[in-house]
Protein backbone atom coordinates (compact mmCIF):
# COMPACT_ATOMS: atom_id res chain seq x y z
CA UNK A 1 0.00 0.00 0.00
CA UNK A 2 1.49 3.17 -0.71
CA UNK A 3 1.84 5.96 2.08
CA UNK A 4 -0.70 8.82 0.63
CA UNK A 5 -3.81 6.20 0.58
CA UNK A 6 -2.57 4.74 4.01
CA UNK A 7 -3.02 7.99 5.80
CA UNK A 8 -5.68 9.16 3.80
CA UNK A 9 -8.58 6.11 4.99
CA UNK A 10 -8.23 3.55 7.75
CA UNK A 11 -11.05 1.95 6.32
CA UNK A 12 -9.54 1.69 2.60
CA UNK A 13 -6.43 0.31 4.84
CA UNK A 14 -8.78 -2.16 6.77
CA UNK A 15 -10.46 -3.36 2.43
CA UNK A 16 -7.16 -4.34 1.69
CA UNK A 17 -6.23 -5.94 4.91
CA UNK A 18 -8.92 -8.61 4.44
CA UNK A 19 -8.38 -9.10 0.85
CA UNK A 20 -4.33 -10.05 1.35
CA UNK A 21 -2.49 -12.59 3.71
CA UNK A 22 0.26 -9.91 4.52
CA UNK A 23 -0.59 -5.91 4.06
CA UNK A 24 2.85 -3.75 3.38
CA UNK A 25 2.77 -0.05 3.90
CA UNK A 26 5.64 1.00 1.79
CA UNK A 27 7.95 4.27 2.85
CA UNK A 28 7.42 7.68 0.82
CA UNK A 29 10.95 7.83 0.14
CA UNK A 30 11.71 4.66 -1.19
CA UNK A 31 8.63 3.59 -2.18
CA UNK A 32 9.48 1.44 -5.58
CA UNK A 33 12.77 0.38 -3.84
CA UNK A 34 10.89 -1.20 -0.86
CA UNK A 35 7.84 -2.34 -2.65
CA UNK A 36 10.47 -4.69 -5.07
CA UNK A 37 12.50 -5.74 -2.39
CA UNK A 38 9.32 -7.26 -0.58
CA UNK A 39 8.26 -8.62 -3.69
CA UNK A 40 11.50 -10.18 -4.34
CA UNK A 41 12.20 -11.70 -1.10
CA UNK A 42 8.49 -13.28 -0.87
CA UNK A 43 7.83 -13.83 -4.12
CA UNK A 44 3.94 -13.77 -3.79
CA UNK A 45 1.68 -15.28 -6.70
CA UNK A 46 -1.44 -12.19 -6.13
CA UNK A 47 -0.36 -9.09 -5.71
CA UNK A 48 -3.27 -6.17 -5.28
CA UNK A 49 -1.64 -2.59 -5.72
CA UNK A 50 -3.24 0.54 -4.74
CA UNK A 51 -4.17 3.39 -6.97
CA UNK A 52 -0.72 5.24 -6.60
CA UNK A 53 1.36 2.84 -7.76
CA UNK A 54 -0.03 2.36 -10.95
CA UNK A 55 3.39 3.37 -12.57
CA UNK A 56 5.28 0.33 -11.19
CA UNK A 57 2.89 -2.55 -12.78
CA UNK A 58 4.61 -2.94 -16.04
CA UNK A 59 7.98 -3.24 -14.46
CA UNK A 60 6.47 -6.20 -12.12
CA UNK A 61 5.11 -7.78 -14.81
CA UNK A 62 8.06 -7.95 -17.02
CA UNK A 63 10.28 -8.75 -13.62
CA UNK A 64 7.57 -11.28 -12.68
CA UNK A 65 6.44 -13.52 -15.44
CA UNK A 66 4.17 -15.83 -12.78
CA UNK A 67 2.21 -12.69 -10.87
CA UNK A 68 -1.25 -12.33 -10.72
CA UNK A 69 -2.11 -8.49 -10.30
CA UNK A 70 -4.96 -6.55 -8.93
CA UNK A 71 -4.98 -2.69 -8.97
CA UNK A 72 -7.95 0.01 -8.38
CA UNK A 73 -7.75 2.66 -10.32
CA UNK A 74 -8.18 5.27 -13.11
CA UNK A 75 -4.60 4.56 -15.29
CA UNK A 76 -4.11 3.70 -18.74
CA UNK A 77 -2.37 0.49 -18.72
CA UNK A 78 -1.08 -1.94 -21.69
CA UNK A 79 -3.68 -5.06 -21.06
CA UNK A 80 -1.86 -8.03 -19.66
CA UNK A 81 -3.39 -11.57 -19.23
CA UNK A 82 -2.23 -11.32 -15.74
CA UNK A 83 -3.50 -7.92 -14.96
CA UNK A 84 -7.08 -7.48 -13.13
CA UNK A 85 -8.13 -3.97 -12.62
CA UNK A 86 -10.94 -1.89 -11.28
CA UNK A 87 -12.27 1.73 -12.84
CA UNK A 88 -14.67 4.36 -11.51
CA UNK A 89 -15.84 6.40 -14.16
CA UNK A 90 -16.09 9.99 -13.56
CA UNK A 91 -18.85 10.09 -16.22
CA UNK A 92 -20.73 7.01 -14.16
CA UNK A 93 -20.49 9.06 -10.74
CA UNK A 94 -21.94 12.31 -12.56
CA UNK A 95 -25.12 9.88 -13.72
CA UNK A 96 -25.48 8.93 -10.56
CA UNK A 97 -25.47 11.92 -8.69
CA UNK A 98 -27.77 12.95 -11.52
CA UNK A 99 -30.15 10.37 -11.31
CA UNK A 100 -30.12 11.30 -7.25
CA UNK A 101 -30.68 14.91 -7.95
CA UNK A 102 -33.81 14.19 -10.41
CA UNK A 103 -35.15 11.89 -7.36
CA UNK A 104 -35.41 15.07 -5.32
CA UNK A 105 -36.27 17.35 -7.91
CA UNK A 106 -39.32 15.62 -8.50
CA UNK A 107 -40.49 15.70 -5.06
CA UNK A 108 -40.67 19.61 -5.59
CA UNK A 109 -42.25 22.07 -8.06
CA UNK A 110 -40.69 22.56 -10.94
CA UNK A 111 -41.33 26.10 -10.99
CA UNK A 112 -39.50 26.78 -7.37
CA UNK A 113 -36.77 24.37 -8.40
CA UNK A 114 -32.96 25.38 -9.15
CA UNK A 115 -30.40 22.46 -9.50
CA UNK A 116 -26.42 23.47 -9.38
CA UNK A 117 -23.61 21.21 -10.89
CA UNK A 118 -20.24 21.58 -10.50
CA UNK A 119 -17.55 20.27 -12.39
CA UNK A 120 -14.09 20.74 -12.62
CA UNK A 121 -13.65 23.17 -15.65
CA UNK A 122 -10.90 20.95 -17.69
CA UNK A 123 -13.93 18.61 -17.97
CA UNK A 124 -16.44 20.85 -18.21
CA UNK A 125 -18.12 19.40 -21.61
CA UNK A 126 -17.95 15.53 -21.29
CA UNK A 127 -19.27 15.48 -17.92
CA UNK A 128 -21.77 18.18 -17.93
CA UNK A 129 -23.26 16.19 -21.39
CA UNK A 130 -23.61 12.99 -19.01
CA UNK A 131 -25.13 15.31 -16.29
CA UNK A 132 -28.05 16.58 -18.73
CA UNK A 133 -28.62 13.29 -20.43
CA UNK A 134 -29.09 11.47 -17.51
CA UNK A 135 -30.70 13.74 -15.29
CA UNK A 136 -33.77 14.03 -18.06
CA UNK A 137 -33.62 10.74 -18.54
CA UNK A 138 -34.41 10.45 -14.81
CA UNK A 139 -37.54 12.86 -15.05
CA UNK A 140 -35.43 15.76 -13.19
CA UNK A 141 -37.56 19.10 -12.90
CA UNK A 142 -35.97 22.09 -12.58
CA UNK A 143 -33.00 24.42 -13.98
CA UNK A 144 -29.88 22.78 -13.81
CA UNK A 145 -26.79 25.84 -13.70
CA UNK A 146 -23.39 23.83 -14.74
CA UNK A 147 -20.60 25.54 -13.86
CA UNK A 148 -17.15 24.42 -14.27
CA UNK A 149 -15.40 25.31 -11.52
CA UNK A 150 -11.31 25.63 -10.86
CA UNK A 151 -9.63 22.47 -8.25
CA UNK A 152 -8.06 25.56 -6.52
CA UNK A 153 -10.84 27.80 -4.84
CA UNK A 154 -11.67 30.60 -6.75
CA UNK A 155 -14.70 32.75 -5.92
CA UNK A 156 -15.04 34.40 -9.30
CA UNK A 157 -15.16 31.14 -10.99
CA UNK A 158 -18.59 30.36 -9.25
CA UNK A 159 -19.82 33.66 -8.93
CA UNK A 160 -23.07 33.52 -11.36
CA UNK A 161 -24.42 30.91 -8.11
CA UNK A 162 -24.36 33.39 -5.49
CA UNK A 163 -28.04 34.90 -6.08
CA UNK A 164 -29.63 31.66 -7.16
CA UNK A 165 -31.70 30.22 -4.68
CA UNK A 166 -30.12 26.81 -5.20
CA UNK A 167 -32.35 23.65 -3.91
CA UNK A 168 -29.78 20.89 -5.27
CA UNK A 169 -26.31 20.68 -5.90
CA UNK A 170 -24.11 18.11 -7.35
CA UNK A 171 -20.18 18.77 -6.43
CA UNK A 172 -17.34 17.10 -8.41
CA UNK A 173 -15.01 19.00 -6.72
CA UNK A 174 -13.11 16.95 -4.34
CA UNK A 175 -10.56 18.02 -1.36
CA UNK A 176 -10.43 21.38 0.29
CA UNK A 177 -12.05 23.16 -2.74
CA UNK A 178 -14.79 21.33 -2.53
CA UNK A 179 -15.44 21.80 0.75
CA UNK A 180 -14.97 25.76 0.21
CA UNK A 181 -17.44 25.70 -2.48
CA UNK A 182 -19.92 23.83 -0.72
CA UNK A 183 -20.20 26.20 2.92
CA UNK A 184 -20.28 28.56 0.76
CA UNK A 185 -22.70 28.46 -1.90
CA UNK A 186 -24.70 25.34 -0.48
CA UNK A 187 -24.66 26.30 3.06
CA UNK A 188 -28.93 26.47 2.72
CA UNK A 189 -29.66 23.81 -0.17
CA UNK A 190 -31.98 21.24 0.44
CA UNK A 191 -29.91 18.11 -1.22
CA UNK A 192 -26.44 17.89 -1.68
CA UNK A 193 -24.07 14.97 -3.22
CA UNK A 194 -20.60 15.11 -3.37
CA UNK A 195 -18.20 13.42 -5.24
CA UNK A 196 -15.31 11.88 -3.23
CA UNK A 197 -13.21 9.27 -4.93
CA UNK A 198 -11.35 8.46 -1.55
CA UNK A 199 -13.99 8.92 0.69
CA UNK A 200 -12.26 11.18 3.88
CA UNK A 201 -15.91 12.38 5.45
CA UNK A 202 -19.50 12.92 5.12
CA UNK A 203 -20.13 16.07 6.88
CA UNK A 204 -23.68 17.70 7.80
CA UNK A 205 -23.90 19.45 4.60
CA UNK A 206 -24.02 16.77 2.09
CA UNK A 207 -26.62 14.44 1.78
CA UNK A 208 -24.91 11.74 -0.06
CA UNK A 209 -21.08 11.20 -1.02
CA UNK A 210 -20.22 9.53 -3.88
CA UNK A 211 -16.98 7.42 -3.98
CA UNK A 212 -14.96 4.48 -4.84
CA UNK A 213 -15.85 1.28 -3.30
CA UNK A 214 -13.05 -0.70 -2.38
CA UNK A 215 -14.16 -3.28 -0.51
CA UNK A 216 -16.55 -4.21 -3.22
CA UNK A 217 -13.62 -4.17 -5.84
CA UNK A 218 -11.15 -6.16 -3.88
CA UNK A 219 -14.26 -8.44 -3.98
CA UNK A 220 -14.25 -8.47 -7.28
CA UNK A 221 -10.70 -9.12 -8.30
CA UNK A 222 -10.86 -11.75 -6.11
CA UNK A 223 -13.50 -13.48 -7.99
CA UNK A 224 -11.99 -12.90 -11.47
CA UNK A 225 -8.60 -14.16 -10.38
CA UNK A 226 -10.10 -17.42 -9.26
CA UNK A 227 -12.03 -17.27 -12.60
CA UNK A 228 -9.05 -16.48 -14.70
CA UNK A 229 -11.12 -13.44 -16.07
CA UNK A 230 -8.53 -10.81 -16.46
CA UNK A 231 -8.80 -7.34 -17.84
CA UNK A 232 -10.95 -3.99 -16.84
CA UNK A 233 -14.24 -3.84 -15.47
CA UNK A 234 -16.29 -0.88 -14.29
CA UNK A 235 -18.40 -0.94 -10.82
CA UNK A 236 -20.57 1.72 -9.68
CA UNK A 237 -19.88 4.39 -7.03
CA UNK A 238 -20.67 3.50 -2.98
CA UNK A 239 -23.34 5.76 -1.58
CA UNK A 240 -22.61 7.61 2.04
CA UNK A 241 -25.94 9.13 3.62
């Protein structure tokens, strides 16, 4: 396990504790050097690798020509025959905080009904297509602002929201940004998800937080190991109310 997801979740730490017969935290510093030195001196036949350490898979396989591996993550990697991996879409999460957001929306009048999205800016046409598409598909009422907004805080990118009486908000802003954004455009909406692809907290202003479910994809892996079923497969986000 590498150090930034270790001290980022216990409970992430506790997924991948039950999944292996040995759990190694690896050192910041020396991260790769320790992580091949363990693998070298216990030559296991599974290995399951978390999302940071993506980079060192093709290395292991070529060094390990008998390894089984199972990572979690968003990384474009060569397909192997002995590589089992796990993706969260972005685009997924956004349909499902969509499809949560129409829920509500329909529970109020349409008339009295203003929905706020917000998406980091870089993506700010993919996702907010997959926002709109499934959100009507969904029977969602209402006017739905998308607004891509910057990772770093920054009031002026968000400052259209400030005199909208906003009922529901979707945040794809994760991290301290996120948070800023939230207390202080959301502080008095009705429904809030957030998107959290490490899940850290669910505080009292969000209603729902959206992340990766780890124990579920450790599950997984598992299964398509013992199955020989290698390659990618999407799972859906874990909802925190």
């Amino acid at each position: 396990m590498d150090p930034y997801l270790a001290s980022m979740s216990p409970d992430i730490n506790s997924a991948y504790k039950r999944i292996s017969r040995q759990l190694v935290l690896l050192p910041d510093e020396t991260m790769s050097v320790r992580l091949f030195s363990e693998m070298q001196a216990k030559k296991p036949r599974k290995v399951f690798l978390t999302p940071f350490l993506a980079s060192e898979i093709p290395e292991i396989l070529e060094s390990f020509p008998d390894i089984l591996i199972g990572y979690i993550g968003s990384a474009a990697l060569k397909a192997d025959s002995r590589l089992y991996t796990a993706e969260f879409s972005d685009i997924d999460a956004i349909a499902q905080g969509a499809n949560l957001l129409a829920s509500f929306c329909k529970k109020l009048s349409p008339e009295t009904v203003a929905v706020a999205v917000l998406l980091p800016e870089e993506a700010l046409n993919e996702l907010s297509g997959a926002f709109l598409k499934a959100f009507r598909q969904a029977g969602g009422t209402g006017t739905p602002f998308i607004i891509g907004a910057k990772k770093d805080f920054s009031a002026d990118s968000v400052s259209r929201l400030k005199n909208i009486d906003i009922r529901a908000a979707l945040i794809a802003i994760s991290g301290s940004a996120g948070s800023r954004y939230k207390r202080q455009l959301f502080s008095k909406a009705n429904y809030v998800v957030e998107l959290q692809p490490i899940f850290i907290n669910k505080d009292a202003l969000s209603d729902v937080v959206l992340s990766w479910d780890f124990e579920r994809a450790l599950g997984a892996i598992k299964t398509r190991m013992e199955l020989k079923k290698p390659g990618k497969e999407y799972l859906p986000w874990k909802e925190s109310k």
